[in-house]
Protein backbone atom coordinates (compact mmCIF):
# COMPACT_ATOMS: atom_id res chain seq x y z
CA UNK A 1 0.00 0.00 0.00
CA UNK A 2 1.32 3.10 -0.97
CA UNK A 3 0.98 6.46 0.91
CA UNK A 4 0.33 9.71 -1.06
CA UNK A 5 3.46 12.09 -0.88
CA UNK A 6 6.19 13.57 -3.03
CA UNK A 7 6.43 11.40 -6.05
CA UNK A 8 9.99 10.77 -7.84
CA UNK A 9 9.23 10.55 -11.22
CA UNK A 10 12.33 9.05 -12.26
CA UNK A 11 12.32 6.31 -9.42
CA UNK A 12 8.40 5.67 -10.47
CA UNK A 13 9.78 4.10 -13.97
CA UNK A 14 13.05 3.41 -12.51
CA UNK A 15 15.64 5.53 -14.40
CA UNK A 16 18.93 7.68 -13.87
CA UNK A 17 18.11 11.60 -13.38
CA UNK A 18 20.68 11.84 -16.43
CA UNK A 19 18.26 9.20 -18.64
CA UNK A 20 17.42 10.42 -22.11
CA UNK A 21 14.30 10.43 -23.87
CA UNK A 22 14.38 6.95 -25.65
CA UNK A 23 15.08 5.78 -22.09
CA UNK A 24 12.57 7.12 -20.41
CA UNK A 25 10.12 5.94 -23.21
CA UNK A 26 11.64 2.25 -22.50
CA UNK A 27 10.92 2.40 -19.18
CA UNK A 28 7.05 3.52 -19.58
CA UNK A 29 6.51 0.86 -22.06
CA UNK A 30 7.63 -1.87 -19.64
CA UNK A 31 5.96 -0.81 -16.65
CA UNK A 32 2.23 0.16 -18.73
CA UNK A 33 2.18 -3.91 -20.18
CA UNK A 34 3.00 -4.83 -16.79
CA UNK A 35 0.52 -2.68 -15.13
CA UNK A 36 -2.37 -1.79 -17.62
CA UNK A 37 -5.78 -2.65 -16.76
CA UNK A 38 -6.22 -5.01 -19.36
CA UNK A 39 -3.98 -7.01 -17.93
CA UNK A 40 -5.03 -6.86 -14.37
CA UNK A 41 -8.51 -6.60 -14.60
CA UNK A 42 -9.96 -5.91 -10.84
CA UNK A 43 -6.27 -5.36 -9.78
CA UNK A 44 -6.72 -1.93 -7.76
CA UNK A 45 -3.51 -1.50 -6.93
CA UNK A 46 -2.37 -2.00 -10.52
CA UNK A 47 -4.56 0.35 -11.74
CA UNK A 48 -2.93 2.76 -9.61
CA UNK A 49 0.68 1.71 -10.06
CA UNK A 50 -0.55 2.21 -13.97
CA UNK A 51 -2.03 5.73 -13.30
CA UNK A 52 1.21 6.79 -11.31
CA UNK A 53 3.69 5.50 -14.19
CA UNK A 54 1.56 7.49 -16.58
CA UNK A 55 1.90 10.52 -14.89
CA UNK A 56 5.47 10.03 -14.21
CA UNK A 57 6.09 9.83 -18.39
CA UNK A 58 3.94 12.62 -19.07
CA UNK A 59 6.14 14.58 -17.48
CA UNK A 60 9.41 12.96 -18.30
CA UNK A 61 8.47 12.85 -21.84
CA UNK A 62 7.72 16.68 -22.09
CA UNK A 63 10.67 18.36 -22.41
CA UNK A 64 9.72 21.74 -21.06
CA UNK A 65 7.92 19.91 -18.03
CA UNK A 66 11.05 17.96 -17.09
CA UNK A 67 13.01 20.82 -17.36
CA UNK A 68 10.28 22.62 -14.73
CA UNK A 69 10.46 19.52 -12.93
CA UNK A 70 13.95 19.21 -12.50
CA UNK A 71 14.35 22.85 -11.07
CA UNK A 72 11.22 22.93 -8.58
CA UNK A 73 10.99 19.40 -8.19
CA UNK A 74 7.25 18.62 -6.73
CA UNK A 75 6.04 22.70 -7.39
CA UNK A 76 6.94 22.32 -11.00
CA UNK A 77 3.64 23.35 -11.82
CA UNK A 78 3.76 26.31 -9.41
CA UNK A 79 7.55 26.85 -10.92
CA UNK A 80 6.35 27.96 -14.11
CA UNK A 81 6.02 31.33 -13.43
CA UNK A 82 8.87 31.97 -10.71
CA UNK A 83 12.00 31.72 -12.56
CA UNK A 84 10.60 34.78 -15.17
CA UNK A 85 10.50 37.33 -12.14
CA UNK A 86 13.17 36.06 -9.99
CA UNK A 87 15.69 38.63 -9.66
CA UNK A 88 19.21 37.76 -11.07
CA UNK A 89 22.44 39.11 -11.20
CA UNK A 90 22.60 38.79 -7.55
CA UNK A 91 23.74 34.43 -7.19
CA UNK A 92 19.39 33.95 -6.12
CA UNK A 93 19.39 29.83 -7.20
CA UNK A 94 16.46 27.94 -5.98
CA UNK A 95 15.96 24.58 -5.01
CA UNK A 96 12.62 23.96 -4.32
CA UNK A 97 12.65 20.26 -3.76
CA UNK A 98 14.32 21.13 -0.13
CA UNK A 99 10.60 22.86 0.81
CA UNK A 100 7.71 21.32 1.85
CA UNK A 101 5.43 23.94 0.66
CA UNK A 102 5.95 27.63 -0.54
CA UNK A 103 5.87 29.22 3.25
CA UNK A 104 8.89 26.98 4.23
CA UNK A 105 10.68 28.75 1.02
CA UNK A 106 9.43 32.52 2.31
CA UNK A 107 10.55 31.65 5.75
CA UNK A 108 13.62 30.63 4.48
CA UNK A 109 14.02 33.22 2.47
CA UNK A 110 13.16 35.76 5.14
CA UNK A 111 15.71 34.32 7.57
CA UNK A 112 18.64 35.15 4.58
CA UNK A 113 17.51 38.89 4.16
CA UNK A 114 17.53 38.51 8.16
CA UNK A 115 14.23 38.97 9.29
CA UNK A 116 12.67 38.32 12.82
CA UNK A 117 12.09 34.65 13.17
CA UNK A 118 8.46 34.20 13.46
CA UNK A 119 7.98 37.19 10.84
CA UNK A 120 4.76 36.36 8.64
CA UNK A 121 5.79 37.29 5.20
CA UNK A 122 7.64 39.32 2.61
CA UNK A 123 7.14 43.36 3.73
CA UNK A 124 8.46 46.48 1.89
CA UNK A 125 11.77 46.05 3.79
CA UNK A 126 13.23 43.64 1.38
CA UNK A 127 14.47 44.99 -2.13
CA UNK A 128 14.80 43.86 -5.46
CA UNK A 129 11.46 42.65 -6.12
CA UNK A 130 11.28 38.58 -6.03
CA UNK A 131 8.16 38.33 -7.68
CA UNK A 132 6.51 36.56 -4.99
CA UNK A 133 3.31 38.09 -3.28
CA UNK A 134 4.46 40.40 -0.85
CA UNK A 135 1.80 38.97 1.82
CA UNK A 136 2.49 35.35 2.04
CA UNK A 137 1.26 33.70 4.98
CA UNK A 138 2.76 31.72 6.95
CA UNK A 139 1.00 28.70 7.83
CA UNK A 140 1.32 25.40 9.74
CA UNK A 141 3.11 22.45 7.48
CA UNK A 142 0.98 19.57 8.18
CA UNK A 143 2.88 16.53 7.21
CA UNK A 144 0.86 14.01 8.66
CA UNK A 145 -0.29 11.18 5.89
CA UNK A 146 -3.52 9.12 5.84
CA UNK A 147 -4.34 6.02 4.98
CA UNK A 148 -7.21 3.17 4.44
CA UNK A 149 -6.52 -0.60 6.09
CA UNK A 150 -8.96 -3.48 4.57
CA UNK A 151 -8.83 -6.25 7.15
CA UNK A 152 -10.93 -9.43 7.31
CA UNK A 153 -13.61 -9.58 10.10
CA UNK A 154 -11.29 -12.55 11.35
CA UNK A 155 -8.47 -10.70 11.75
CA UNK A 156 -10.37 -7.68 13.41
CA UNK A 157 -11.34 -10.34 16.41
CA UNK A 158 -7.80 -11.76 16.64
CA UNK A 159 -5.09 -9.15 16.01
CA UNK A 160 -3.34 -8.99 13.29
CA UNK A 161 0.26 -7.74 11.72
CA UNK A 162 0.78 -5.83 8.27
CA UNK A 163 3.50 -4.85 6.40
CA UNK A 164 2.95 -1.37 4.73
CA UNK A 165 5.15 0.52 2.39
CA UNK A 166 5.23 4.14 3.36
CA UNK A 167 7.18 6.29 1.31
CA UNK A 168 9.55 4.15 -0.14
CA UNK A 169 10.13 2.41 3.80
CA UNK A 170 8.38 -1.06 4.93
CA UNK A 171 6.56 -0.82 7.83
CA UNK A 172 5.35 -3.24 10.52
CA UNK A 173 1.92 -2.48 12.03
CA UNK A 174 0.56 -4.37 14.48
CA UNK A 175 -3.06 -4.56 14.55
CA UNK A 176 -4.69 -5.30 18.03
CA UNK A 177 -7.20 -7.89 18.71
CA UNK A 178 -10.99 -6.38 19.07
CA UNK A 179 -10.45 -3.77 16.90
CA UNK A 180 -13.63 -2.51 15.43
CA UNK A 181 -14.33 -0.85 12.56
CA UNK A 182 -13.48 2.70 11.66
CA UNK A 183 -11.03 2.65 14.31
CA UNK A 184 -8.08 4.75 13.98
CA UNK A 185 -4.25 3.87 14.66
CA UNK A 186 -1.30 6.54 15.03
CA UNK A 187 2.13 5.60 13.91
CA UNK A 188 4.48 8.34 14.90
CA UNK A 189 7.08 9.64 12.72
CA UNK A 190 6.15 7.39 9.52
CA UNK A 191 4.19 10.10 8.07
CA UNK A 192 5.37 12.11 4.74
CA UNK A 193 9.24 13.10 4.70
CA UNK A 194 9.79 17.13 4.16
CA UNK A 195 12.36 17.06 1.44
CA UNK A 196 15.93 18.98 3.34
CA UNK A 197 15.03 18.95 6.39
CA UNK A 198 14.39 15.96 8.09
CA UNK A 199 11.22 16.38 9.29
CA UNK A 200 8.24 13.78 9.03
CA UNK A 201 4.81 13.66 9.91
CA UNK A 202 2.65 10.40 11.52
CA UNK A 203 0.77 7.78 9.70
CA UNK A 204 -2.95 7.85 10.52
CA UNK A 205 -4.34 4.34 9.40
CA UNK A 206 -8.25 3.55 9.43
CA UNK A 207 -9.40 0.32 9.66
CA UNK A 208 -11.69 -1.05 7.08
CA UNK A 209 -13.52 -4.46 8.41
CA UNK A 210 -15.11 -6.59 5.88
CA UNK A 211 -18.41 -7.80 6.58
CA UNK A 212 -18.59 -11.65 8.09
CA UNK A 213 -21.16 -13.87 6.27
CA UNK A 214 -23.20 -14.65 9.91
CA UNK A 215 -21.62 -12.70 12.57
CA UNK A 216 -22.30 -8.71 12.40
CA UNK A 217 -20.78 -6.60 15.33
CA UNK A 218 -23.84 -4.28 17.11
CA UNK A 219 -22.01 -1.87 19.68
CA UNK A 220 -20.03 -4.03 22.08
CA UNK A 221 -22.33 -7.35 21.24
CA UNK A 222 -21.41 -10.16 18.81
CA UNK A 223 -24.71 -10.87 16.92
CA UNK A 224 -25.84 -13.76 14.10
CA UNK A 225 -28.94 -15.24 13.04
CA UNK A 226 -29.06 -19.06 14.34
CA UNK A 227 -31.33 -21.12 12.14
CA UNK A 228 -34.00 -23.68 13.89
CA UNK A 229 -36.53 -26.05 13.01
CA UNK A 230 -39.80 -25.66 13.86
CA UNK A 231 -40.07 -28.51 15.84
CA UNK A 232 -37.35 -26.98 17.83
CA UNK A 233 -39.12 -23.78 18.85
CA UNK A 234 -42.30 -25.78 19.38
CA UNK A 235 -41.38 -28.21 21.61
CA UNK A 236 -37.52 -26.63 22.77
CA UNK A 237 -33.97 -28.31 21.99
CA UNK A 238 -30.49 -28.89 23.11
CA UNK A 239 -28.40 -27.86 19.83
CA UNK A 240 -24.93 -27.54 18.57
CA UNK A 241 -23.70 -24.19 17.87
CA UNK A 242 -20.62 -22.32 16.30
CA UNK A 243 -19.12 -19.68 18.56
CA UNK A 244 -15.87 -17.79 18.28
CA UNK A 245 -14.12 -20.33 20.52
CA UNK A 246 -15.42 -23.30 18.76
CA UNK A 247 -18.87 -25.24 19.05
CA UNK A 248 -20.89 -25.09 22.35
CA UNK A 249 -24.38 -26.30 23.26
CA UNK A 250 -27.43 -24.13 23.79
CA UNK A 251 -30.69 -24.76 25.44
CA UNK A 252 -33.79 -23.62 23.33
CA UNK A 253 -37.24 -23.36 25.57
CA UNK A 254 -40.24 -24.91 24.67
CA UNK A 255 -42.47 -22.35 22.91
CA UNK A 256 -39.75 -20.04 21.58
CA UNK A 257 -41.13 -17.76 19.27
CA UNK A 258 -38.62 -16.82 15.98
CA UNK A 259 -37.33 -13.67 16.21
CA UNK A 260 -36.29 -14.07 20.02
CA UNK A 261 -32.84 -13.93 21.05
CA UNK A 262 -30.23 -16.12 23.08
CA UNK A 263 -27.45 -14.58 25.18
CA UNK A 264 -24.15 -16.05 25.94
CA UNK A 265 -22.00 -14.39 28.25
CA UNK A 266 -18.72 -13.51 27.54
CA UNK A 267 -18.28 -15.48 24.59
CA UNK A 268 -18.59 -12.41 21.83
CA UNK A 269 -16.36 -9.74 21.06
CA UNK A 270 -12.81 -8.74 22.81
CA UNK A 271 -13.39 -5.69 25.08
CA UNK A 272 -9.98 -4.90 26.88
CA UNK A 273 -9.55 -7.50 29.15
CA UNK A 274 -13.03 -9.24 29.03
CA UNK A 275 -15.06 -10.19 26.13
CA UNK A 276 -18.89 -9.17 25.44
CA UNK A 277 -21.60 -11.58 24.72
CA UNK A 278 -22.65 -13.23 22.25
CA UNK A 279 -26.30 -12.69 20.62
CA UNK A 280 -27.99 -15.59 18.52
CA UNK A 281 -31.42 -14.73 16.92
CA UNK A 282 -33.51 -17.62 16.52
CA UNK A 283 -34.61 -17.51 12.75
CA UNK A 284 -36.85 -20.39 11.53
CA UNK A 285 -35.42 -22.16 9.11
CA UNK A 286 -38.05 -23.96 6.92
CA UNK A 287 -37.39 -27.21 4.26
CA UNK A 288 -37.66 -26.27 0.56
CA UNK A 289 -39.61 -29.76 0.80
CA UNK A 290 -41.31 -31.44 2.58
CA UNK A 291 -41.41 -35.18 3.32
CA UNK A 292 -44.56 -37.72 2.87
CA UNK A 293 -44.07 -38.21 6.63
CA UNK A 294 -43.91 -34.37 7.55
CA UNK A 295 -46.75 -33.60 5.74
CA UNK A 296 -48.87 -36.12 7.54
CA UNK A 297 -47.84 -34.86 10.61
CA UNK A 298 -48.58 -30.63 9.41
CA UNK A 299 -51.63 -32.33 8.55
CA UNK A 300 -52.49 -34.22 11.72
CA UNK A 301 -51.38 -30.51 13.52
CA UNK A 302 -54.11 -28.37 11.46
CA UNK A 303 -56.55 -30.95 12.18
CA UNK A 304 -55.95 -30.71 16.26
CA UNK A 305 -54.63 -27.22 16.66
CA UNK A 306 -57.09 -24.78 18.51
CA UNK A 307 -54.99 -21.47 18.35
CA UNK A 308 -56.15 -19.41 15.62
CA UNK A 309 -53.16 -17.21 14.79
CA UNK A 310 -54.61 -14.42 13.35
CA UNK A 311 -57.40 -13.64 16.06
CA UNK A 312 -55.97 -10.65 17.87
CA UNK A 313 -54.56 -9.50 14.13
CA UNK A 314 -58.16 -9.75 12.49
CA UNK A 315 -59.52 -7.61 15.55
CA UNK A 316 -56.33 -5.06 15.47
CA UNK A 317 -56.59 -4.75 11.93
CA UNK A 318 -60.06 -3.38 11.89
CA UNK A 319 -59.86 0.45 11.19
């Protein structure tokens, strides 16, 4: 997983700074077969590998873009117009791929023409006229990065570890057991890399749990649907269930109705130290067919049954 930052171009198709053209356009070809859609159909991190090598060539390929590129480094596009006003004569060479944004080049800048440290911008006291607006701000750099984690509803309950490659750097994150989704992790100092200076944000991760085909997490509570018979809700059952620590046995009452619920204690979801409980739902679960014996039976049932369901409906019903 890759985390957005400051892009190398030339590492992104994986040529020398000093490559030439035909280079360059050897090194896109290779990568787009590898990476094109067509070829990785579903494949979302191909598709943006592919959209990142395209947009590294597009540059590269452009001579007057590399050239921008090469000077301002990741403000080429705000480059274009700086070089035109920048005042010469007087040794003024800019590097702005040692800048994080344009405020760390005014403060900079300031701090040369010795200014008070803290000072918020460019003011009539400094001559020869940079081009630059004579008001720039001077604003927080937030270097902090954030990210999206896709974890298995399995591995949410148990804990799990990922590898993550963060700016060009592998990075172990351990994922704790009971973590629920949306939760957010902090990992200090592996955040986006200011280019000269050393300085790095933290990596905010979110965790992304996909859904679990019976079990469905409801606050602190481990819910699922069990299915019954309707024999079993009738007359009550001792039956074999599936729990997160393997199968257990539950008691169903006599004259259950379906929709009613089933608590076991402390065998749901990890909270701390303890766990929650664990909900079942009794959901009847009823044949697609029938047999020549369960029929006679259903039968035998209408024939003796003297509780007419729909008696307190009919009379509620009436408007």
């Amino acid at each position: 997983m890759a985390v957005s930052g400051y892009r190398d171009y030339f590492k992104v198709l994986g040529v020398e700074r000093n490559s030439n053209s035909d280079a360059i356009k050897r090194a896109y070809r290779k990568l787009a077969r590898k990476y094109h859609p067509d070829v990785n159909p579903g494949n979302a991190e191909a598709e943006a590998r592919f959209k990142e090598v395209s947009e590294a060539y597009e540059v590269l390929s452009d001579p007057e873009k590399r050239r921008r590129y090469e000077q301002f480094g990741q403000y080429w596009k705000q480059g274009s117009g700086v070089g035109a006003n920048a005042p010469t004569g007087a040794g003024f060479d800019v590097d702005f791929g040692r800048y994080g944004n344009f405020d760390d080049f005014v403060n900079d800048l300031l701090g040369k023409f010795g200014a008070p440290q803290g000072a918020a911008g460019f003011s009539g006291g400094v001559s020869g006229g940079t081009g630059f607006p004579r008001h720039a701000s001077r604003t927080a750099l937030n270097l902090d990065a954030e990210a999206t984690v896709h974890i298995s509803f399995s591995e949410a309950f148990y804990g799990t570890e990922r590898t993550l490659a963060v700016n060009e750097e592998r990075v172990q994150v351990l994922i704790p057991k009971g973590i629920k989704p949306g939760a957010r992790l902090r990992l200090k100092g592996k955040g986006n890399l200011q280019p000269g200076t050393g300085r790095r944000g933290d990596l905010y991760l979110t965790l992304s749990v996909k859904p679990h085909p019976v079990w469905r997490l409801d606050g602190d509570q481990l819910c699922g649907e069990l299915p019954v018979s309707l024999d079993e809700i009738a007359l009550g059952a001792l039956v074999t269930v599936i729990t997160p620590d393997g199968e257990a046995q539950v008691t169903i009452p006599a004259g259950t109705s379906p929709g009613q619920s089933l608590r076991l204690k402390g065998k749901g979801w990890p909270l701390n130290n303890e766990r929650g409980d664990l909900i079942f739902t009794l959901k009847v679960n009823l044949p697609d067919q029938w047999s020549t014996e369960e029929v006679k039976c259903l039968k035998e049932l209408h024939r003796v049954r003297c509780n007419d369901p729909r008696k307190s409906w009919l009379k509620s019903a009436c408007l």
